[in-house]
C-alpha atoms as a PDB file:
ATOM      1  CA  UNK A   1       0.000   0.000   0.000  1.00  0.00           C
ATOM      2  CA  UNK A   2       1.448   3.397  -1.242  1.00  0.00           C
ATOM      3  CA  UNK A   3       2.360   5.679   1.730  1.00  0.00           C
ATOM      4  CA  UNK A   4       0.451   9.095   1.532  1.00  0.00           C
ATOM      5  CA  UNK A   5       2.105  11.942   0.375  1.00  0.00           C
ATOM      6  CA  UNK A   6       1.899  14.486   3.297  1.00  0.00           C
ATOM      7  CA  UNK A   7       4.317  17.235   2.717  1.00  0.00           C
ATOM      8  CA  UNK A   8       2.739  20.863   2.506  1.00  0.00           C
ATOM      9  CA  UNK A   9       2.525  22.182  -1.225  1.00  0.00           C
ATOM     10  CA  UNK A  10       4.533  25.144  -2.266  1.00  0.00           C
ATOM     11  CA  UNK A  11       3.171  27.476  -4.592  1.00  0.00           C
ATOM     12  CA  UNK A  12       4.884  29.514  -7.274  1.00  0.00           C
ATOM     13  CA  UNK A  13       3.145  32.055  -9.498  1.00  0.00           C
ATOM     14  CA  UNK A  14       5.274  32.165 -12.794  1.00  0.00           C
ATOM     15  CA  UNK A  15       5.038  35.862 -14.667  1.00  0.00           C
ATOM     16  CA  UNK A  16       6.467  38.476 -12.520  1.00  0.00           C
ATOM     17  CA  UNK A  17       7.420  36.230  -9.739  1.00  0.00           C
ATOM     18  CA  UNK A  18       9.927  34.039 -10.692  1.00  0.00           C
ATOM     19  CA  UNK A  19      11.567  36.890 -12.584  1.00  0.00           C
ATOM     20  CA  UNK A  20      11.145  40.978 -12.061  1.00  0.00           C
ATOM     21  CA  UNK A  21       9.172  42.825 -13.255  1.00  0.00           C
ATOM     22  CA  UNK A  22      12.248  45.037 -14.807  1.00  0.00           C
ATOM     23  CA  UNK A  23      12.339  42.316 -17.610  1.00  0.00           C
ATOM     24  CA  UNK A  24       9.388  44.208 -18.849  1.00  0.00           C
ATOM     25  CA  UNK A  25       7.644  40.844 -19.946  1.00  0.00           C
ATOM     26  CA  UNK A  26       4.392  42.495 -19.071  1.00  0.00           C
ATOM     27  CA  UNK A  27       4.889  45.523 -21.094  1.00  0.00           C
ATOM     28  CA  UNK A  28       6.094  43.393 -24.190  1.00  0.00           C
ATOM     29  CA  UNK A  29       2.382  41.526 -23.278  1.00  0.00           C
ATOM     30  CA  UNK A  30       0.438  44.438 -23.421  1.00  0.00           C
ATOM     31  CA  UNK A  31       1.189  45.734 -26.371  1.00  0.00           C
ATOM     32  CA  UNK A  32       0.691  42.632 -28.109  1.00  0.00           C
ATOM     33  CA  UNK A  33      -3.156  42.302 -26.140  1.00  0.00           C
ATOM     34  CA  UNK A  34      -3.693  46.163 -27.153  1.00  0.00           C
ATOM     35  CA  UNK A  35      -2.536  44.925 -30.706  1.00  0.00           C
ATOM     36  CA  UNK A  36      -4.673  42.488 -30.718  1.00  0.00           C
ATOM     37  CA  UNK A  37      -7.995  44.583 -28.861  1.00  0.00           C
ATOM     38  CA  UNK A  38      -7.349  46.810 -31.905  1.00  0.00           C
ATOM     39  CA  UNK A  39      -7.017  44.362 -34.733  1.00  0.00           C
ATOM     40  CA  UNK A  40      -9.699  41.735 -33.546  1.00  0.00           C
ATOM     41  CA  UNK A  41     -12.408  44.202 -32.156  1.00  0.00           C
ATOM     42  CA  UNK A  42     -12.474  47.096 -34.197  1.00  0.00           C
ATOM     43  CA  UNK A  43     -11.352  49.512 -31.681  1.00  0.00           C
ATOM     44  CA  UNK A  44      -9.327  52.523 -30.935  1.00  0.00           C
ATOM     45  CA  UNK A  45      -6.120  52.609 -28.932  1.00  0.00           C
ATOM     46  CA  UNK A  46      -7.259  54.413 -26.029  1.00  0.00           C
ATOM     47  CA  UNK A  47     -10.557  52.107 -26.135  1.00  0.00           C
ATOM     48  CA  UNK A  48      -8.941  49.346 -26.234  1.00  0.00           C
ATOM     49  CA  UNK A  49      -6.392  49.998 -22.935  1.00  0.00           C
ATOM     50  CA  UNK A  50      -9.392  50.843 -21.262  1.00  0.00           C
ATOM     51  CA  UNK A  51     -11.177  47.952 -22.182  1.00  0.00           C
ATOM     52  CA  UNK A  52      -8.553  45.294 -21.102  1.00  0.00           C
ATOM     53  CA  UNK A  53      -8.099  47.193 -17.652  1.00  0.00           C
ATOM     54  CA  UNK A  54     -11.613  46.749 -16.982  1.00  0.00           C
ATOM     55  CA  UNK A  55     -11.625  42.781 -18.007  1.00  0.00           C
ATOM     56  CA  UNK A  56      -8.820  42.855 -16.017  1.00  0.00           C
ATOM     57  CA  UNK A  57     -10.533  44.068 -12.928  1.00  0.00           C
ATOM     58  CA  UNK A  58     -13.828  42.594 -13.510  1.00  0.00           C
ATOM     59  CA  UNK A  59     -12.051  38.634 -14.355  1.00  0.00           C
ATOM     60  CA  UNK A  60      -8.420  38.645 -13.624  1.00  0.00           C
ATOM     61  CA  UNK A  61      -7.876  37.893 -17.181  1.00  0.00           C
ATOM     62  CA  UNK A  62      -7.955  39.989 -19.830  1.00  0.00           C
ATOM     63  CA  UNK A  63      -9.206  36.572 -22.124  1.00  0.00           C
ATOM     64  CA  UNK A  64     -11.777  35.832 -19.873  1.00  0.00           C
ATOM     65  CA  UNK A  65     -13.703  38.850 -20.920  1.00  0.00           C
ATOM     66  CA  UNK A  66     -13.062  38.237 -24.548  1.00  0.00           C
ATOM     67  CA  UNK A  67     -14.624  35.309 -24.245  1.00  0.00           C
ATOM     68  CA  UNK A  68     -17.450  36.123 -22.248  1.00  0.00           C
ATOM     69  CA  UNK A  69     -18.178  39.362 -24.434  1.00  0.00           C
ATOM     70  CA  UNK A  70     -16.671  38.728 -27.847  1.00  0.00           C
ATOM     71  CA  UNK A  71     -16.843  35.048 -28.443  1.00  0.00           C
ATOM     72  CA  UNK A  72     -12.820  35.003 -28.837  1.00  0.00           C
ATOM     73  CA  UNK A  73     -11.244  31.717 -29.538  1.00  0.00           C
ATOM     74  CA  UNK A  74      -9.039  31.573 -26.547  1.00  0.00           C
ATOM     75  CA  UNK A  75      -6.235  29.239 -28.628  1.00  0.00           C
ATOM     76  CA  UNK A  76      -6.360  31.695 -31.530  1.00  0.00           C
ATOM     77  CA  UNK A  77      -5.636  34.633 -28.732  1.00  0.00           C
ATOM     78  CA  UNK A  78      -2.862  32.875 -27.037  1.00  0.00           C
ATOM     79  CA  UNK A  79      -1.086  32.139 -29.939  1.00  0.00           C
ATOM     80  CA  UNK A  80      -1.152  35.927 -31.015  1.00  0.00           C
ATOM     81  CA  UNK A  81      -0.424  37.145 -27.647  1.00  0.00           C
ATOM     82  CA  UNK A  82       1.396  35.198 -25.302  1.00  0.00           C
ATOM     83  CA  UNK A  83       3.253  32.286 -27.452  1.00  0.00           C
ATOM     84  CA  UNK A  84       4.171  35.778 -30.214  1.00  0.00           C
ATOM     85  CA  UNK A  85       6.174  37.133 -26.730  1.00  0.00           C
ATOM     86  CA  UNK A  86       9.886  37.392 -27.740  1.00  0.00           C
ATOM     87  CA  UNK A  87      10.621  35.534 -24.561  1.00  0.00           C
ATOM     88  CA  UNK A  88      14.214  34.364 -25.940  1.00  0.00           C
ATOM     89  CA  UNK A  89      15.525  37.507 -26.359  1.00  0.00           C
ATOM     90  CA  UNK A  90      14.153  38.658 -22.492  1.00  0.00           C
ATOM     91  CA  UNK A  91      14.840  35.529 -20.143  1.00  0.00           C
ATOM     92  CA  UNK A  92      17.622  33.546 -19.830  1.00  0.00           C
ATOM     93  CA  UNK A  93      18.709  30.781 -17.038  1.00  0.00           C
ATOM     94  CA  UNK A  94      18.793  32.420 -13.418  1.00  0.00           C
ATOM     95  CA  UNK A  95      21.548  30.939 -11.602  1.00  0.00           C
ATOM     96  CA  UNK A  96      20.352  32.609  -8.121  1.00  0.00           C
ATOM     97  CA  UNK A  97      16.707  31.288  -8.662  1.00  0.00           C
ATOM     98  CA  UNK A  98      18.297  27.563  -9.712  1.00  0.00           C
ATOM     99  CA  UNK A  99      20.500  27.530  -6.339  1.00  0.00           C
ATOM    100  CA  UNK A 100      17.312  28.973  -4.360  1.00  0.00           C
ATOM    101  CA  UNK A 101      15.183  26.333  -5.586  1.00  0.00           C
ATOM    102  CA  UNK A 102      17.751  23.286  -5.977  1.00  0.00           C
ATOM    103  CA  UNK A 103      18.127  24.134  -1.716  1.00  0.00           C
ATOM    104  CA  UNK A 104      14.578  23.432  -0.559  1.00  0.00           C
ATOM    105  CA  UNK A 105      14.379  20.113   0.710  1.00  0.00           C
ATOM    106  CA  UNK A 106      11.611  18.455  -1.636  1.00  0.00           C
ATOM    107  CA  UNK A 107      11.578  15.831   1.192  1.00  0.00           C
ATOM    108  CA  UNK A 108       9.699  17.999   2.912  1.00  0.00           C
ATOM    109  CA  UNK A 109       7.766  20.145   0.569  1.00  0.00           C
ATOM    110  CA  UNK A 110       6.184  19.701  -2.666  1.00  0.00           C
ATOM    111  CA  UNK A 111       7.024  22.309  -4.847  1.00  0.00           C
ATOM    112  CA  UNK A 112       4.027  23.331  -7.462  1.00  0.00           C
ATOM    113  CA  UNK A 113       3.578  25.867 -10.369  1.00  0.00           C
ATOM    114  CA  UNK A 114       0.197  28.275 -10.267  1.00  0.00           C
ATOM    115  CA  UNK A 115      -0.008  30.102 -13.047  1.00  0.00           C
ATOM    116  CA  UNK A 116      -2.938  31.861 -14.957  1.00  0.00           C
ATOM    117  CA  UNK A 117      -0.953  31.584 -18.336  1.00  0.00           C
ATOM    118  CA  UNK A 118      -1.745  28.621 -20.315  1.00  0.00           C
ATOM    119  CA  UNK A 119       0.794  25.553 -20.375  1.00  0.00           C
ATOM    120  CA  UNK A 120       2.640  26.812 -23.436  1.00  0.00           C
ATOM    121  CA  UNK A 121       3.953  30.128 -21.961  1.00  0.00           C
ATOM    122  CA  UNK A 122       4.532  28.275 -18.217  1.00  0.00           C
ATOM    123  CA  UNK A 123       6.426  25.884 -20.694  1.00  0.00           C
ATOM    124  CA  UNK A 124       8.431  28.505 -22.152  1.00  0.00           C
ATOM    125  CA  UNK A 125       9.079  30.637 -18.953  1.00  0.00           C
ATOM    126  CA  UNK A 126      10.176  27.533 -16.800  1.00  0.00           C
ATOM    127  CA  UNK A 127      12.190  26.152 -19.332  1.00  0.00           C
ATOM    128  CA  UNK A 128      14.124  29.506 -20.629  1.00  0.00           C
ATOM    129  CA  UNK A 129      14.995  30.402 -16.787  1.00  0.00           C
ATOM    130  CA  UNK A 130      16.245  26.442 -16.036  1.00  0.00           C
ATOM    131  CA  UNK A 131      14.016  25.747 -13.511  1.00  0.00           C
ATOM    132  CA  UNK A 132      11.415  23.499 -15.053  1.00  0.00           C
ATOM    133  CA  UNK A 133      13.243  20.443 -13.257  1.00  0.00           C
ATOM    134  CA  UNK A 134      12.560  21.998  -9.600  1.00  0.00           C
ATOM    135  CA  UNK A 135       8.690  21.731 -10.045  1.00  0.00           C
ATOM    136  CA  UNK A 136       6.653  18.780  -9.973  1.00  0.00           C
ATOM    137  CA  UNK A 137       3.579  19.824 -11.933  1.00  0.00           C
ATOM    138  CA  UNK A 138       1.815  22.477 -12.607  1.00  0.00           C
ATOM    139  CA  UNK A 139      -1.809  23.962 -12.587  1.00  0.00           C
ATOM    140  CA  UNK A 140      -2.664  26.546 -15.308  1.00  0.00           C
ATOM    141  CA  UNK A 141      -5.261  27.921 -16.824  1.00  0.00           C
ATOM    142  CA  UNK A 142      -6.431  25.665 -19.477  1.00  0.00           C
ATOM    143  CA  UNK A 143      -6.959  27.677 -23.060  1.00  0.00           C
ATOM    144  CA  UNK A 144      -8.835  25.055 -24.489  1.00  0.00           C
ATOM    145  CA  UNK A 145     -11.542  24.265 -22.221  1.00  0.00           C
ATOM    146  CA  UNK A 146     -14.573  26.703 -21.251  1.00  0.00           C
ATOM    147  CA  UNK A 147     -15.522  28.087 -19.301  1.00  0.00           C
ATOM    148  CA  UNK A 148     -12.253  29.113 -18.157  1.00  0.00           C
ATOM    149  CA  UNK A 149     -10.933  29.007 -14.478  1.00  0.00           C
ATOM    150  CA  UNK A 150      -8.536  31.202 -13.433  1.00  0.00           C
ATOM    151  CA  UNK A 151      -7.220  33.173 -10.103  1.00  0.00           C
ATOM    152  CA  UNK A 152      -8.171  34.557  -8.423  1.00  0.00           C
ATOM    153  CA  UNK A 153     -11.501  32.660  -8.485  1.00  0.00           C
ATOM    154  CA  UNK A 154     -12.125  29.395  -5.876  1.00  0.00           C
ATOM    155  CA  UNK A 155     -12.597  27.007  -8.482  1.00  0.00           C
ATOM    156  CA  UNK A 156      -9.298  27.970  -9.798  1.00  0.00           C
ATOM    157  CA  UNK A 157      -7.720  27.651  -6.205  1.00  0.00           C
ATOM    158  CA  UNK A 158      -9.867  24.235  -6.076  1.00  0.00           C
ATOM    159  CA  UNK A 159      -7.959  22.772  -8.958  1.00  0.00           C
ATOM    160  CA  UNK A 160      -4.935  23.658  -7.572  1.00  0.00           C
ATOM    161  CA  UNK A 161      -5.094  21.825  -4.607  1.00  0.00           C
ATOM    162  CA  UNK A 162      -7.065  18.384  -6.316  1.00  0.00           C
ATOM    163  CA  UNK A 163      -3.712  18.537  -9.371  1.00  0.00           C
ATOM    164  CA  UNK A 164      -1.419  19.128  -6.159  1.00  0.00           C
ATOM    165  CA  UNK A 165      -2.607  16.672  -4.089  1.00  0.00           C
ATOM    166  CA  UNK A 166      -2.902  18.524  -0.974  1.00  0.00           C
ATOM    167  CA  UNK A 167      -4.013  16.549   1.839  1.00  0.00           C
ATOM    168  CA  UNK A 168      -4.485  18.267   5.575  1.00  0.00           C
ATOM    169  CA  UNK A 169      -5.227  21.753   6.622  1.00  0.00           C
ATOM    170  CA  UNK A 170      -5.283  24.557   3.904  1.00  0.00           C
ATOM    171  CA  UNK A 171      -2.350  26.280   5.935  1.00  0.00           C
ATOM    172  CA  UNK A 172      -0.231  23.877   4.873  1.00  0.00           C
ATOM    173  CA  UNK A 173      -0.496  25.469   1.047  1.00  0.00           C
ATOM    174  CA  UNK A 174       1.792  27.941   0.939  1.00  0.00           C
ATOM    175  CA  UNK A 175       1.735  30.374  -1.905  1.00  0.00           C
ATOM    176  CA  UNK A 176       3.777  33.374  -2.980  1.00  0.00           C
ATOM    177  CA  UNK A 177       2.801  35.313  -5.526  1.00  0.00           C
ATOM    178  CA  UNK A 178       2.915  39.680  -6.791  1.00  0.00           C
ATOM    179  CA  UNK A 179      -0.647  40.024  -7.590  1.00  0.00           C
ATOM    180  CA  UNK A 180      -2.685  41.193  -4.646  1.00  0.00           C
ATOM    181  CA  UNK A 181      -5.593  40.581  -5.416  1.00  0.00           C
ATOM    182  CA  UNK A 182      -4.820  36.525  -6.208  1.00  0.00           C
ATOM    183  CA  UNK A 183      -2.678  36.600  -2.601  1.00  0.00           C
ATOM    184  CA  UNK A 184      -6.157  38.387  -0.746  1.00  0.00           C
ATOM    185  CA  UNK A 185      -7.612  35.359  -2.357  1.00  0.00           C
ATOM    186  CA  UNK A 186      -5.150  33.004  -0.895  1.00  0.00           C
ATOM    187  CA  UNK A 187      -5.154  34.452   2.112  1.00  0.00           C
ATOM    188  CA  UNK A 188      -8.865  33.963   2.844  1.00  0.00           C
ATOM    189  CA  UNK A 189      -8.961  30.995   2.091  1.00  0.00           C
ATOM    190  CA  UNK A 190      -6.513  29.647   4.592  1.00  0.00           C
ATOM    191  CA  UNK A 191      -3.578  29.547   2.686  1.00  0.00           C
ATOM    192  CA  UNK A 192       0.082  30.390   3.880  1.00  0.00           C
ATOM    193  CA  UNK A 193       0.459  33.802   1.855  1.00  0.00           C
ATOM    194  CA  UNK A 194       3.903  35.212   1.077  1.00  0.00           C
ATOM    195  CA  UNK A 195       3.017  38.641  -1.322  1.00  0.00           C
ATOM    196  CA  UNK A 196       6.029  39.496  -3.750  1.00  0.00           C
ATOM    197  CA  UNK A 197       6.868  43.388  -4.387  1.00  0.00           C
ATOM    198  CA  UNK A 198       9.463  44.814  -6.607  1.00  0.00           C
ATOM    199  CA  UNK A 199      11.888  46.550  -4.821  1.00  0.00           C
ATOM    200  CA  UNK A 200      10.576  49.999  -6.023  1.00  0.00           C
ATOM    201  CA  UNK A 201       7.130  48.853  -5.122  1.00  0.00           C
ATOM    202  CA  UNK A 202       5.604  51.140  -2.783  1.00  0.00           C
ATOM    203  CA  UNK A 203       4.414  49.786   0.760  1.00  0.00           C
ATOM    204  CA  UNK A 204       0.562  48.884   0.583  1.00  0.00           C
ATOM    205  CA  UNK A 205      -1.649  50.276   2.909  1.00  0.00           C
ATOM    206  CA  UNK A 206      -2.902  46.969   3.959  1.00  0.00           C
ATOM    207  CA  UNK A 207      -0.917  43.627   3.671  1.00  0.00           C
ATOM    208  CA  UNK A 208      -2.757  41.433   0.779  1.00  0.00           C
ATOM    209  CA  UNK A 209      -0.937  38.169   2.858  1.00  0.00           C
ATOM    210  CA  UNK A 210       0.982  37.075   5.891  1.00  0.00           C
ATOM    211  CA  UNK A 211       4.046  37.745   4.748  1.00  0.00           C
ATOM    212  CA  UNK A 212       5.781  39.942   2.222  1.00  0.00           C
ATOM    213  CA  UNK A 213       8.752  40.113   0.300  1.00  0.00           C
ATOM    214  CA  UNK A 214      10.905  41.846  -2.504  1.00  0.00           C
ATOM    215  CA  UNK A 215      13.273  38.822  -3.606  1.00  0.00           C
ATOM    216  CA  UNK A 216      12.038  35.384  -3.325  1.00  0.00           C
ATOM    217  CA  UNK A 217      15.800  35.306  -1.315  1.00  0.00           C
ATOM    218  CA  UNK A 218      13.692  36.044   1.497  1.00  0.00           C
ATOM    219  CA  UNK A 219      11.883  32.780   1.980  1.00  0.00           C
ATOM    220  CA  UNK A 220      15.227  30.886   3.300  1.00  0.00           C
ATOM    221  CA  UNK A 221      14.461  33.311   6.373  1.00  0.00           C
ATOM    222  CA  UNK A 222      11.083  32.670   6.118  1.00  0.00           C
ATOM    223  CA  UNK A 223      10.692  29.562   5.895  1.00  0.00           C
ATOM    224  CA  UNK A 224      14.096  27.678   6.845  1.00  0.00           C
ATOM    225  CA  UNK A 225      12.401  25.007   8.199  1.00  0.00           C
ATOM    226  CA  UNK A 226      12.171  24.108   4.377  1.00  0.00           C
ATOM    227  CA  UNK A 227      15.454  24.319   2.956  1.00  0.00           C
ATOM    228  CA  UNK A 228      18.482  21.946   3.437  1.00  0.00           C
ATOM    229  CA  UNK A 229      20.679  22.336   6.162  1.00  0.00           C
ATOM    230  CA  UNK A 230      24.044  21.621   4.237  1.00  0.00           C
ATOM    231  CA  UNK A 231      24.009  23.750   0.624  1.00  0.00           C
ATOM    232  CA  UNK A 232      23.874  20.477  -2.085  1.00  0.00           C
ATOM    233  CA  UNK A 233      27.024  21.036  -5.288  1.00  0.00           C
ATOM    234  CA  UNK A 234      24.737  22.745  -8.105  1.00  0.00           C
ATOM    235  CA  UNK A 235      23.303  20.568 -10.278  1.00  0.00           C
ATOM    236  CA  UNK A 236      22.726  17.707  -8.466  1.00  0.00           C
ATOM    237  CA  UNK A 237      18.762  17.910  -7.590  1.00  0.00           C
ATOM    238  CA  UNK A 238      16.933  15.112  -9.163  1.00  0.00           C
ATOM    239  CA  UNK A 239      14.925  16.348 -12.442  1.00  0.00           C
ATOM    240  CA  UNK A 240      11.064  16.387 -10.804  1.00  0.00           C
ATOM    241  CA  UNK A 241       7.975  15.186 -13.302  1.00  0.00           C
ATOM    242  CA  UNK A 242       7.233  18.692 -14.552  1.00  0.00           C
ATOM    243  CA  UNK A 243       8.744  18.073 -17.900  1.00  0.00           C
ATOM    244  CA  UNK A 244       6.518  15.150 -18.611  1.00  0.00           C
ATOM    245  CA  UNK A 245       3.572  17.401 -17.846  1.00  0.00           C
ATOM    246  CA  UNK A 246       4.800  20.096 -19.804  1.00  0.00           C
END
């Protein structure tokens, strides 16, 4: 009889949190969504900025109101939008995230993608930074099934902990993350919330988690109860079943 897989899960947002914001990712991805506003739906510039803030507000995805409003084939977006990003020109292998990561002890945490991007940008991301190995799965948001689920919603949260297999008390899901509104989600749900800032960020008024940090550096003090007590020679974690998901 298979022993039960206990450990708490881990968490990771992808865009913005396992790299800064200063690689301007985002700003490459807007233009391409106000490209694509424009192009596919007729409208002006201005209109169209304004229209995507408001799905983003309203859905936490900009595709989710396309959808719901414009009858957009999500595929047909993603490959215009995210999958057109330049990403190989942007991101390359982060040696400081690869030692962070390759120091948790997996013996005693799971670690887990969360991303609302679908599989073939967490594909790209994971892979271009040299990390894909660390994580043993991922939950996205699925592209080609409708309606689509996505954070900061519970049934998005609920299919992260089924694909994760979290067994026990929801504190034992911990979750970092730079959106606020996704870690306010988090956080009322039960999970352990660690809320990512840039360092230029500004300090919120109100906390959107437990805890919050500007470098994911921080969670060794955080959370040291997690990482290895003797630093491992780089390169010698096991390769985890991400890649066979991906």
């Amino acid at each position: 009889m298979p022993i039960p897989d206990n450990r708490p899960v881990f968490f990771f947002d992808i865009d913005n949190c396992l790299y800064p914001r200063s690689k301007r990712v985002q700003d490459l991805m807007q233009e391409l969504i106000d490209a694509y506003f424009v192009r596919h739906l007729s409208l002006p510039a201005e209109e169209a900025t304004k229209l995507l803030q408001k799905y983003y507000k309203d859905y936490g995805l900009a595709i989710s109101g396309l959808v719901k409003h414009h009858q957009i084939d999500p595929l047909a977006y993603n490959r215009e939008v995210d999958d057109a990003l330049p990403l190989e020109g942007v991101l390359t292998e982060d040696e400081g995230l690869m030692r962070l990561l390759e120091d948790i002890d997996t013996s005693k945490v799971k670690l887990w993608l969360f991303t609302n991007a679908h599989i073939t940008h967490a594909r790209r991301v994971v892979s271009l930074l040299g990390v894909e190995g660390f994580f043993e799965g991922v939950t996205y948001c699925d592209y080609g099934k409708m309606p689509l689920i996505a954070k900061p919603h519970t049934e998005m949260f609920d299919k992260a902990e089924r694909e994760a297999g979290v067994h026990g008390k929801l504190r034992d899901c911990f979750f970092v993350d730079d959106s606020a509104l996704n870690c306010r989600h988090a956080n009322e749900r039960g999970w352990t919330v660690v809320h990512k800032l840039e360092e230029d960020d500004p300090e919120p008024e109100t906390r959107a988690g437990k805890y919050q940090i500007r470098s994911l550096e921080e969670l060794r003090k955080l959370f040291p109860n997690f990482f290895r007590n003797k630093e491992p020679i780089h390169g010698e974690h096991q390769k985890a079943n991400i890649s066979s998901q991906l």
